[in-house]
N, C-alpha and C. Protein backbone atom coordinates (compact mmCIF):
# COMPACT_ATOMS: atom_id res chain seq x y z
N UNK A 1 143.82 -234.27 -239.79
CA UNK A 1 144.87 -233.38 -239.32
C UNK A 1 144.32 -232.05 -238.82
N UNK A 2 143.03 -231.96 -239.07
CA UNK A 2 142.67 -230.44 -238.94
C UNK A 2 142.20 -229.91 -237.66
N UNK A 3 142.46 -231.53 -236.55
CA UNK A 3 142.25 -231.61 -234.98
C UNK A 3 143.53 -231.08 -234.68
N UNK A 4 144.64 -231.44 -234.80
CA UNK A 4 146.05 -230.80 -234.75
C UNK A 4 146.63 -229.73 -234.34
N UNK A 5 147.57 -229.30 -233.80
CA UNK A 5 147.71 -227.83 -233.77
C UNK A 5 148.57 -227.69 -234.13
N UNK A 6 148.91 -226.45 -234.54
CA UNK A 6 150.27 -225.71 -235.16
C UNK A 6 151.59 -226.69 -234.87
N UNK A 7 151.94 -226.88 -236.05
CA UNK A 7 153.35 -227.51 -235.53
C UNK A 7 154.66 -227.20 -234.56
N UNK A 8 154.41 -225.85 -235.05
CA UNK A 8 155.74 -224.94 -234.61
C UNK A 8 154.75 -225.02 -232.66
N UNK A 9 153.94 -224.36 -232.61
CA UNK A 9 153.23 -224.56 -230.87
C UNK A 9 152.89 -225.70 -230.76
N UNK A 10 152.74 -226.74 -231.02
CA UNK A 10 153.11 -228.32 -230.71
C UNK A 10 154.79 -228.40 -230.34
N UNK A 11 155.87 -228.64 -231.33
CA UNK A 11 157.22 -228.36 -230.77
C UNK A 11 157.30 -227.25 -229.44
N UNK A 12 157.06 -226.41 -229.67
CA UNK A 12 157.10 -225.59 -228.17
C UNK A 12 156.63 -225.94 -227.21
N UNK A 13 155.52 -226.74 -227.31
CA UNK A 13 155.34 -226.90 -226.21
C UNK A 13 156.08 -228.77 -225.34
N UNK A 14 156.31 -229.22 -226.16
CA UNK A 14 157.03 -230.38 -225.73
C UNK A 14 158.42 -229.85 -224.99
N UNK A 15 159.37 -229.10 -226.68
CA UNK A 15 160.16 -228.00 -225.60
C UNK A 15 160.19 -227.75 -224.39
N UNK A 16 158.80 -227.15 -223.92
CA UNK A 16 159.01 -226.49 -222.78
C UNK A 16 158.41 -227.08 -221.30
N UNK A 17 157.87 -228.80 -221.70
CA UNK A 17 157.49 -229.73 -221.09
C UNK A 17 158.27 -231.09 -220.98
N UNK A 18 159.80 -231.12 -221.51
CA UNK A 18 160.73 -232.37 -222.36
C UNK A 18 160.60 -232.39 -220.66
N UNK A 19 161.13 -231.93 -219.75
CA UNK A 19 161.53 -232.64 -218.26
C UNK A 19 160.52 -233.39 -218.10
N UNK A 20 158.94 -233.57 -218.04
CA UNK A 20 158.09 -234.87 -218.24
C UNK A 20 158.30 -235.67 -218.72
N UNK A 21 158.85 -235.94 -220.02
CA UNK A 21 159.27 -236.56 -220.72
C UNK A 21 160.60 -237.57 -220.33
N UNK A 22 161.57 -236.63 -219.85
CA UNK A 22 162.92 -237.24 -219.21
C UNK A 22 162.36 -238.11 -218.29
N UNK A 23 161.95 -237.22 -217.30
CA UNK A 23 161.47 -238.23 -215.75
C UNK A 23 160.80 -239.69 -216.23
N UNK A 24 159.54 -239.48 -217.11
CA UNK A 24 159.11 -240.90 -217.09
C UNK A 24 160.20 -242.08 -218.11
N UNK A 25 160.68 -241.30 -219.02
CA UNK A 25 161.34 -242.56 -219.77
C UNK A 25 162.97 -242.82 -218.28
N UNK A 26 163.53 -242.34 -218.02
CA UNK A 26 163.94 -242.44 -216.69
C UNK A 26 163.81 -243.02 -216.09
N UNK A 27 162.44 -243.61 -215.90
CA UNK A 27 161.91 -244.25 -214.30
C UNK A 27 161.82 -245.65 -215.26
N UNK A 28 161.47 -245.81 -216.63
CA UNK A 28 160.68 -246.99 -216.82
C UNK A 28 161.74 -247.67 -217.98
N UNK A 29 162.70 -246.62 -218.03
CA UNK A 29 163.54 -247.30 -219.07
C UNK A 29 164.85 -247.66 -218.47
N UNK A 30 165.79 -248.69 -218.33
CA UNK A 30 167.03 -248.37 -217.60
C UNK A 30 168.59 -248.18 -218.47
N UNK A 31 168.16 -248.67 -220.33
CA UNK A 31 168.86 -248.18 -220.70
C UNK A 31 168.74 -247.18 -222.01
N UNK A 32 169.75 -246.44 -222.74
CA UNK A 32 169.56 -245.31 -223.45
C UNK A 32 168.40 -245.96 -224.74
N UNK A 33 168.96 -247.10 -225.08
CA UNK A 33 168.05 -247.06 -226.45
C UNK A 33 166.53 -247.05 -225.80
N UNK A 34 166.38 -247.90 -225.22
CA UNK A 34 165.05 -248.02 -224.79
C UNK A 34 164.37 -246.91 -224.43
N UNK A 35 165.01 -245.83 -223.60
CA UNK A 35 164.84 -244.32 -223.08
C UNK A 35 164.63 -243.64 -224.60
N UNK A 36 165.35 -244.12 -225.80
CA UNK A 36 165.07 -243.14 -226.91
C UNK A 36 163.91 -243.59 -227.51
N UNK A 37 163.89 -244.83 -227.58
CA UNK A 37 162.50 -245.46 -228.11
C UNK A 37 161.10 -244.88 -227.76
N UNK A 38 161.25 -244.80 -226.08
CA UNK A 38 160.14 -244.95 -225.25
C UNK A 38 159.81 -242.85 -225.39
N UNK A 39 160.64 -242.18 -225.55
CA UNK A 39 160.74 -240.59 -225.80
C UNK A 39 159.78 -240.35 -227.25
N UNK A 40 160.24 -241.23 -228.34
CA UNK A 40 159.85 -240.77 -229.57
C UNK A 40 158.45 -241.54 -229.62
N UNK A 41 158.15 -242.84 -229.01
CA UNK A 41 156.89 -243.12 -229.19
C UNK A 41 155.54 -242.08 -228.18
N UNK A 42 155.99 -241.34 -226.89
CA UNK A 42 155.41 -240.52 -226.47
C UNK A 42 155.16 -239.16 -227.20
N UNK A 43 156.36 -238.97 -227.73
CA UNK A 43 155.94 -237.63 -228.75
C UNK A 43 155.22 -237.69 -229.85
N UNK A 44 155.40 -238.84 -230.32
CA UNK A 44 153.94 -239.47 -231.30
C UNK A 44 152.47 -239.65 -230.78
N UNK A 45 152.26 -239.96 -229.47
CA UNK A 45 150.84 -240.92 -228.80
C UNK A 45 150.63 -238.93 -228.51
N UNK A 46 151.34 -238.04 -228.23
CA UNK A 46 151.06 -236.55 -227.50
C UNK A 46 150.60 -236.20 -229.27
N UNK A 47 151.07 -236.49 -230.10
CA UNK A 47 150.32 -235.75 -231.45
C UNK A 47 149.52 -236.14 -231.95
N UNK A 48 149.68 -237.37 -232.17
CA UNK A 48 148.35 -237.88 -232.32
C UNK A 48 147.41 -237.90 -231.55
N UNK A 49 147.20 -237.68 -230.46
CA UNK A 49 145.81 -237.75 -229.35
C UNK A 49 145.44 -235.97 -229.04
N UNK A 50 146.83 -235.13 -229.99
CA UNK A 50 146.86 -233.67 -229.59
C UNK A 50 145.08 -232.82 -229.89
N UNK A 51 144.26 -233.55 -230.59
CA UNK A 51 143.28 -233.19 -230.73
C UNK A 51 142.27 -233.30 -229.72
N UNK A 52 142.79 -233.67 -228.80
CA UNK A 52 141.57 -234.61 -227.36
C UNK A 52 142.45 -233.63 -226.28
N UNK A 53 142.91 -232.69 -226.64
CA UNK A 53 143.48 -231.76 -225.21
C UNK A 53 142.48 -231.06 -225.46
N UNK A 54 141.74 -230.89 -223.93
CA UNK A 54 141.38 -230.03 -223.56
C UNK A 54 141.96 -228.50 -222.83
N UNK A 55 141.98 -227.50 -223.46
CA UNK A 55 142.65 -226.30 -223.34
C UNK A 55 142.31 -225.85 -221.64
N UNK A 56 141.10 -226.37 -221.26
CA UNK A 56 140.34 -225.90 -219.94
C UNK A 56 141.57 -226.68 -218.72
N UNK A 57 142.48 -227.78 -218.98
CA UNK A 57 143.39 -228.28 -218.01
C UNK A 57 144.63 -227.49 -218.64
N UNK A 58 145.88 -227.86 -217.28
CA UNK A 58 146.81 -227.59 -217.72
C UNK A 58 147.60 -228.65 -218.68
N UNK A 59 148.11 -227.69 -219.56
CA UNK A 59 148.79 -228.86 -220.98
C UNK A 59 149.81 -230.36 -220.50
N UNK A 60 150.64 -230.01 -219.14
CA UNK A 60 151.34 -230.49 -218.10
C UNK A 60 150.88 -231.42 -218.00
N UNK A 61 149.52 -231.67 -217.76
CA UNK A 61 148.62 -232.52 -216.67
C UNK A 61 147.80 -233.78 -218.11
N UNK A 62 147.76 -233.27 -218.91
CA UNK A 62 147.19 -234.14 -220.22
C UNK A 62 148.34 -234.54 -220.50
N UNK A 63 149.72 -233.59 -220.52
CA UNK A 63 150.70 -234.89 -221.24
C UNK A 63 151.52 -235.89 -220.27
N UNK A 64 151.42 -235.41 -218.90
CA UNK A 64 151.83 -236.62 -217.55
C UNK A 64 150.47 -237.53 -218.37
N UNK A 65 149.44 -237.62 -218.34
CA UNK A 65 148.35 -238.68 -218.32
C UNK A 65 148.64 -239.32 -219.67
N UNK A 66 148.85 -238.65 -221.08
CA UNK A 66 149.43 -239.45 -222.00
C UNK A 66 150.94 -240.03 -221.98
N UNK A 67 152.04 -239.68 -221.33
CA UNK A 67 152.88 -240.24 -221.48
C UNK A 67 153.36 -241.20 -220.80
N UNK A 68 152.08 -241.25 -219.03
CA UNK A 68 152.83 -242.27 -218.43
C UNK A 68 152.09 -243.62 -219.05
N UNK A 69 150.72 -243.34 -219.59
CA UNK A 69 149.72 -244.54 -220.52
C UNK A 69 150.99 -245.29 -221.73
N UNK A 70 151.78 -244.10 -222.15
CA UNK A 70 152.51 -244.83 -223.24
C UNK A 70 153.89 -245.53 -222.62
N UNK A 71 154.04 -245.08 -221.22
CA UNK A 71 155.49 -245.65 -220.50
C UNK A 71 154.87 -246.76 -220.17
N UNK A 72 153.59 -246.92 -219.54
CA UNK A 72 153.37 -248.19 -218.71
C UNK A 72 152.78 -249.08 -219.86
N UNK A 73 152.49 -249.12 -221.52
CA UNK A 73 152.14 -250.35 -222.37
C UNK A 73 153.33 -250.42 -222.72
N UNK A 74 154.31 -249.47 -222.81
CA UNK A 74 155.98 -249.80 -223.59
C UNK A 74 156.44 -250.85 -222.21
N UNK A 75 156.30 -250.55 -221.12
CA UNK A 75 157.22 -251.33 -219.98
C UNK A 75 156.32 -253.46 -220.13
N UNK A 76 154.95 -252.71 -220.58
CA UNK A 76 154.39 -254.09 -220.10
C UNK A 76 155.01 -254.92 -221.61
N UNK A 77 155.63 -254.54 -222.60
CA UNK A 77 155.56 -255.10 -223.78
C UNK A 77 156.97 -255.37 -224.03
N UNK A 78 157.89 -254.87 -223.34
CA UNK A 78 159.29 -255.52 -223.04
C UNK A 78 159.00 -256.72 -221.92
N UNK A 79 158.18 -256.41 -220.90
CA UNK A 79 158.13 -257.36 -219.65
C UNK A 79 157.52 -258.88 -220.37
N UNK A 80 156.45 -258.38 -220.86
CA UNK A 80 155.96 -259.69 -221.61
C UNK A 80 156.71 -260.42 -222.58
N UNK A 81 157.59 -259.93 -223.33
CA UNK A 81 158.73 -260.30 -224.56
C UNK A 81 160.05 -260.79 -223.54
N UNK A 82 159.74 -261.11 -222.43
CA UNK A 82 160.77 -261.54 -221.23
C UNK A 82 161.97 -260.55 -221.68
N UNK A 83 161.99 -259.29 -222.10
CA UNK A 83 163.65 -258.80 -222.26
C UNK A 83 163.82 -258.51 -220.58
N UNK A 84 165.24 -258.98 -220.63
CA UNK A 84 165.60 -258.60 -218.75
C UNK A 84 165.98 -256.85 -218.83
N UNK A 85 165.63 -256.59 -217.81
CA UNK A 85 165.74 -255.12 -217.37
C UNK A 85 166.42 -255.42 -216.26
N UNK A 86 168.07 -254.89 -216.71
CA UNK A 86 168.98 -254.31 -215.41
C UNK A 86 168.94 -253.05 -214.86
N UNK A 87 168.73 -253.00 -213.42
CA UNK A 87 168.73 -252.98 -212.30
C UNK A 87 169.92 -251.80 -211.99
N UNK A 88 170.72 -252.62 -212.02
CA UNK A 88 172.16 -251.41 -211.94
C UNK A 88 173.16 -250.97 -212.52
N UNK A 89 172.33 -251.21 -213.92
CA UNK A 89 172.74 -249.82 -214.78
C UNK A 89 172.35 -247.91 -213.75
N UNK A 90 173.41 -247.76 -214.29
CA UNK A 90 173.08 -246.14 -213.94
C UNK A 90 172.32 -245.31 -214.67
N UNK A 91 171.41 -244.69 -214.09
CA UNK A 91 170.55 -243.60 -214.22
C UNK A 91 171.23 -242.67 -215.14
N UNK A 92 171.00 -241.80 -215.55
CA UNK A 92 171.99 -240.75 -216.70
C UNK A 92 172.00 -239.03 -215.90
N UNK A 93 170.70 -239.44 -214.79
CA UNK A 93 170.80 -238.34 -213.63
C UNK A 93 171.96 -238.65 -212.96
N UNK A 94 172.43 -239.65 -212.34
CA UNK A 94 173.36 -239.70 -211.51
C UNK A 94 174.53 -240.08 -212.18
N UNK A 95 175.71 -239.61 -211.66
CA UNK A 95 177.37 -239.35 -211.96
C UNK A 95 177.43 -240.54 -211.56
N UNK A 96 178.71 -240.91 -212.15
CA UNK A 96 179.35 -242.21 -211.74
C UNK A 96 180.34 -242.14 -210.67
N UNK A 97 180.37 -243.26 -209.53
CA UNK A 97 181.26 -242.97 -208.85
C UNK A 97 181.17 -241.85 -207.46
N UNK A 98 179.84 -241.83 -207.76
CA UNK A 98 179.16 -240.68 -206.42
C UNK A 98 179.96 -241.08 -205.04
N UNK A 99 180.06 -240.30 -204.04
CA UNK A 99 180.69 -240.26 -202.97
C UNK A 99 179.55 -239.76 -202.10
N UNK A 100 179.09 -239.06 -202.33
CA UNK A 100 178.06 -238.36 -201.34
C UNK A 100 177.17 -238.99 -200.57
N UNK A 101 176.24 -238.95 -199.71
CA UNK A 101 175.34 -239.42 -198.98
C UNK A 101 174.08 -239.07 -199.99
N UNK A 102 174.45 -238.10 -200.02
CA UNK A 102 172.70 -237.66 -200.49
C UNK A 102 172.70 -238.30 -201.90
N UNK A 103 173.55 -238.29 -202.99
CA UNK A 103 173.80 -239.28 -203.95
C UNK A 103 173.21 -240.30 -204.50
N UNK A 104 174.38 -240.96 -203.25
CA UNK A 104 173.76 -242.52 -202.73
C UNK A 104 171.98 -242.75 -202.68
N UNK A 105 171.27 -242.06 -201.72
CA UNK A 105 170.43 -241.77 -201.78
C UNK A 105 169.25 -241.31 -202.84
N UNK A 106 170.28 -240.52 -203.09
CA UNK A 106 168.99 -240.53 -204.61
C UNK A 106 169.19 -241.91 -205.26
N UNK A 107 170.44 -242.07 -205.40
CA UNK A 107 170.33 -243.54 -206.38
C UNK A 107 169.84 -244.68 -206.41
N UNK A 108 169.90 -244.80 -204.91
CA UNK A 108 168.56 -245.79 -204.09
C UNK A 108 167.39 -245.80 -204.04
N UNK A 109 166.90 -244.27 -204.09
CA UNK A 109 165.29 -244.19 -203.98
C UNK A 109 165.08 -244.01 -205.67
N UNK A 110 165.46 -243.93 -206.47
CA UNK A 110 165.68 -244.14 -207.94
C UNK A 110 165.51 -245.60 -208.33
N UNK A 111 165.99 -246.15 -207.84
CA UNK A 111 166.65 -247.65 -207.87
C UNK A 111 165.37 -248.25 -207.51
N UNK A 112 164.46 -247.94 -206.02
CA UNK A 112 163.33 -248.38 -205.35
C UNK A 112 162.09 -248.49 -206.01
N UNK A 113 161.87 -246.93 -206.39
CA UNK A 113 160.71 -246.45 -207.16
C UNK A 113 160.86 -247.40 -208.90
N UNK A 114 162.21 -248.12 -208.91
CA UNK A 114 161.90 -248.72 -210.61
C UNK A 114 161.46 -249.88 -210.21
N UNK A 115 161.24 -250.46 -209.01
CA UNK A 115 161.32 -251.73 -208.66
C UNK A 115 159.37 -251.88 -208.30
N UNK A 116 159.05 -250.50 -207.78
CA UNK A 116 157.36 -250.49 -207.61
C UNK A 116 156.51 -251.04 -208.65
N UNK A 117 154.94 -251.01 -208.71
CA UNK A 117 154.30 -251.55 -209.35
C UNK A 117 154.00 -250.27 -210.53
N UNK A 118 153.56 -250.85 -211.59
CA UNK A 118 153.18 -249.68 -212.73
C UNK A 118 152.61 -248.18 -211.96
N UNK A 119 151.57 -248.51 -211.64
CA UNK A 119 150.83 -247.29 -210.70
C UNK A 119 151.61 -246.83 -209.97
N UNK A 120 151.56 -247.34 -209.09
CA UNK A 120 152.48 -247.34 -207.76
C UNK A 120 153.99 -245.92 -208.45
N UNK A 121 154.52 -246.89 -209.18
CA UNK A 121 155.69 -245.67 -210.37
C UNK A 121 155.49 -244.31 -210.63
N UNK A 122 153.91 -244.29 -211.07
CA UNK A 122 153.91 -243.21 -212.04
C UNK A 122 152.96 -242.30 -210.91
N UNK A 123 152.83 -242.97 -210.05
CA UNK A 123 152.26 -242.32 -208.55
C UNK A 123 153.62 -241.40 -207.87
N UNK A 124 154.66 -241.96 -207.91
CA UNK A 124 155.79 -241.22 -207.39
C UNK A 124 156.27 -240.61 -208.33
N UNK A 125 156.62 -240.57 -209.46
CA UNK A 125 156.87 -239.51 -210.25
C UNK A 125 156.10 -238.02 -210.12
N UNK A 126 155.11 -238.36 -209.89
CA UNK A 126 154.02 -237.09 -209.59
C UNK A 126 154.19 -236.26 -208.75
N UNK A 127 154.01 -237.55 -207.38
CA UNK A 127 154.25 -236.92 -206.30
C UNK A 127 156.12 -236.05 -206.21
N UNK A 128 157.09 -236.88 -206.35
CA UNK A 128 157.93 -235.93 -206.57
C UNK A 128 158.38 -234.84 -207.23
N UNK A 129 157.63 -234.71 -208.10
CA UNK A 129 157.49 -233.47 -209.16
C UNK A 129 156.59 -232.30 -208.43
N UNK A 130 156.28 -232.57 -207.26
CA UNK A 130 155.54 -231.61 -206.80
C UNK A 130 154.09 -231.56 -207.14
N UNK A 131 153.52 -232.27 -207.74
CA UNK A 131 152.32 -232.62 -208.18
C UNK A 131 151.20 -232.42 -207.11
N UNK A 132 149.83 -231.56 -207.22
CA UNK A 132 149.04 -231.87 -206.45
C UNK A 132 148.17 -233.16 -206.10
N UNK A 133 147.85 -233.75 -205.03
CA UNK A 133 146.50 -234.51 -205.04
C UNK A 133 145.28 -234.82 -206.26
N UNK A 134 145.21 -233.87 -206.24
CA UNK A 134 144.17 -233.22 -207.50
C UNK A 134 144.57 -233.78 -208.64
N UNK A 135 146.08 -233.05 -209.05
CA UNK A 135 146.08 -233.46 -210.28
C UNK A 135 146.85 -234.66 -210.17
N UNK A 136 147.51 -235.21 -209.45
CA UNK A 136 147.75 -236.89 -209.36
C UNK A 136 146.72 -237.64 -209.94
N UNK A 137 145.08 -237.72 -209.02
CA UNK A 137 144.23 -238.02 -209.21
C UNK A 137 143.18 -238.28 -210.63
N UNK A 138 143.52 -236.76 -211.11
CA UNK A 138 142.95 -236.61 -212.44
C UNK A 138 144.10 -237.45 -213.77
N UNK A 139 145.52 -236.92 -213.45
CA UNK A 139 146.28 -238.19 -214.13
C UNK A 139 146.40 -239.23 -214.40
N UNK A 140 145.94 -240.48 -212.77
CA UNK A 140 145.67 -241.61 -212.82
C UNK A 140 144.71 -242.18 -212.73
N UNK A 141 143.82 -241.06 -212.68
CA UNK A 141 142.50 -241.89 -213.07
C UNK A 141 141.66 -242.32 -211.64
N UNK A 142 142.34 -241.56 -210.74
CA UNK A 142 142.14 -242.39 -209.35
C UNK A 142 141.10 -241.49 -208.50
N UNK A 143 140.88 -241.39 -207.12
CA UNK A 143 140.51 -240.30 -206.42
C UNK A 143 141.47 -239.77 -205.37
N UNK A 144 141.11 -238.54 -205.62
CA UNK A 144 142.56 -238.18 -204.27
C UNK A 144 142.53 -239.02 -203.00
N UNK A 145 141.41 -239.68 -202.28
CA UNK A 145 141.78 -240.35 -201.41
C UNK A 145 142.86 -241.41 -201.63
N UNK A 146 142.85 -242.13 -202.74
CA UNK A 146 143.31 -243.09 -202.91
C UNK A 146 144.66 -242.72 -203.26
N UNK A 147 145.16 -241.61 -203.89
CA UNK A 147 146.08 -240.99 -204.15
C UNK A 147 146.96 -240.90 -203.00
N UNK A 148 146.69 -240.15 -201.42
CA UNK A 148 146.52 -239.88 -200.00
C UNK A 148 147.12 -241.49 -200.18
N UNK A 149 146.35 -242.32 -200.04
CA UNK A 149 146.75 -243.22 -198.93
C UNK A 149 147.36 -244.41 -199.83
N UNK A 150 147.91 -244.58 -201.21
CA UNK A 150 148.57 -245.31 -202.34
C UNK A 150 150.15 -244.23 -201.40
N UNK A 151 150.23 -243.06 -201.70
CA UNK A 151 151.44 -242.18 -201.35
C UNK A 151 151.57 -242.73 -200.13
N UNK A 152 151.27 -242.44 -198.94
CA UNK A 152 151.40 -242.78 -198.04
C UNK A 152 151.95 -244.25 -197.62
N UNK A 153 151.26 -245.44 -198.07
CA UNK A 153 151.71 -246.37 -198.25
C UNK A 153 153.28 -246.88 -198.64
N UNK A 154 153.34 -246.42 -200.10
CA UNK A 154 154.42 -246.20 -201.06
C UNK A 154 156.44 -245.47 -199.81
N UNK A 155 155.76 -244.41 -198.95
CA UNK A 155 156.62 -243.54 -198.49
C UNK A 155 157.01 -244.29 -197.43
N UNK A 156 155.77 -245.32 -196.84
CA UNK A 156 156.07 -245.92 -195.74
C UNK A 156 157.38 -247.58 -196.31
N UNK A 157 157.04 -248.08 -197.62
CA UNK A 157 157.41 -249.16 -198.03
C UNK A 157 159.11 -248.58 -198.69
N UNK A 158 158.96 -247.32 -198.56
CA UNK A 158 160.70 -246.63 -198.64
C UNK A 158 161.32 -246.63 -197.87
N UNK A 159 160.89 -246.28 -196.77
CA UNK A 159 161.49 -246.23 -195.57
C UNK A 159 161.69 -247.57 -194.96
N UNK A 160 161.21 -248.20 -195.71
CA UNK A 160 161.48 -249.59 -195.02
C UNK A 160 162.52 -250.39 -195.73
N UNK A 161 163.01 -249.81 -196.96
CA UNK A 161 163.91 -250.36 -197.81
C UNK A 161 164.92 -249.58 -197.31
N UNK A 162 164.65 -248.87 -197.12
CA UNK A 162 166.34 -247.49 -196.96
C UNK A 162 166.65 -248.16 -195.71
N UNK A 163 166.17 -248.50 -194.86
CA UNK A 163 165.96 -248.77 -193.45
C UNK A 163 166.70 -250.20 -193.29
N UNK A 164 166.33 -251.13 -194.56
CA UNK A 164 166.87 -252.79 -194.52
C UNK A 164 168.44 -252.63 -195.19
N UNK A 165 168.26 -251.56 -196.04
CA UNK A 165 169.69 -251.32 -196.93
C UNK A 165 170.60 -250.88 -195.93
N UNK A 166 170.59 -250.23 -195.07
CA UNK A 166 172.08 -249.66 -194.45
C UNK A 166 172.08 -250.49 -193.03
């Protein structure tokens, strides 16, 4: 325990990092229990591994890299246990009954990005979070080129769904 840090600045800082947290159980969970499951086993894999942060990165960037590791063995371990994962259940971001265009839209490219490959997923989470190259890269383990042209790819295979959908 003596790798550990303060409890009370451990809670704070999840606190003040939970929107990481939302987004990936979000993307990989489609309903609440599973979203609560997949929340409390990340806040466990972030304390227990809390001794292997390096202070020299941002805290952000170690817990995107631990939590999407614990979204993508939780997703492969329902997938393998054949539980079915619906599809169009609603998101808990989006209202029911949306009217809007832009809405719609999110709910689709929501809908798209759950349908991508593990990587591929936790590649767009990043990137929509505003995420640099850099630290995409250092998250997944990848090189920014590959980062560059996985995104690229990914943006082009959206547009081609949004494109077949309407």
């Amino acid at each position: 325990m003596d790798n550990h840090p303060d409890k009370e600045a451990f809670l704070q800082l999840i606190e003040t990092n939970k929107g990481i947290i939302f987004k990936i159980c979000n993307t990989y969970c489609t309903n609440a229990h599973d979203r609560e499951d997949l929340a409390q086993e990340i806040i466990y894999q972030l304390w227990r591994s809390s001794g292997t942060f390096d202070p020299a990165y941002r805290f952000s960037t170690w817990m995107y890299r631990v939590a999407l590791n614990v979204a993508i063995s939780f997703y492969r371990k329902v997938k393998a246990s054949h539980e079915k994962i619906e599809l169009t259940e609603e998101l808990p971001l989006i209202a029911e009954n949306t009217n809007t265009e832009k809405e719609e839209n999110i709910h689709l490219l929501q809908q798209f990005i759950s349908e991508l490959k593990e990587l591929d997923r936790a590649l767009m989470i990043l990137y929509l979070d505003g995420r640099s190259y850099s630290e995409i890269a250092e998250v997944l383990g990848i090189t920014e080129t590959n980062v560059a042209t996985k995104t690229s790819r990914i943006k082009e295979k959206l547009k081609q769904k949004f494109a077949s959908h309407q």
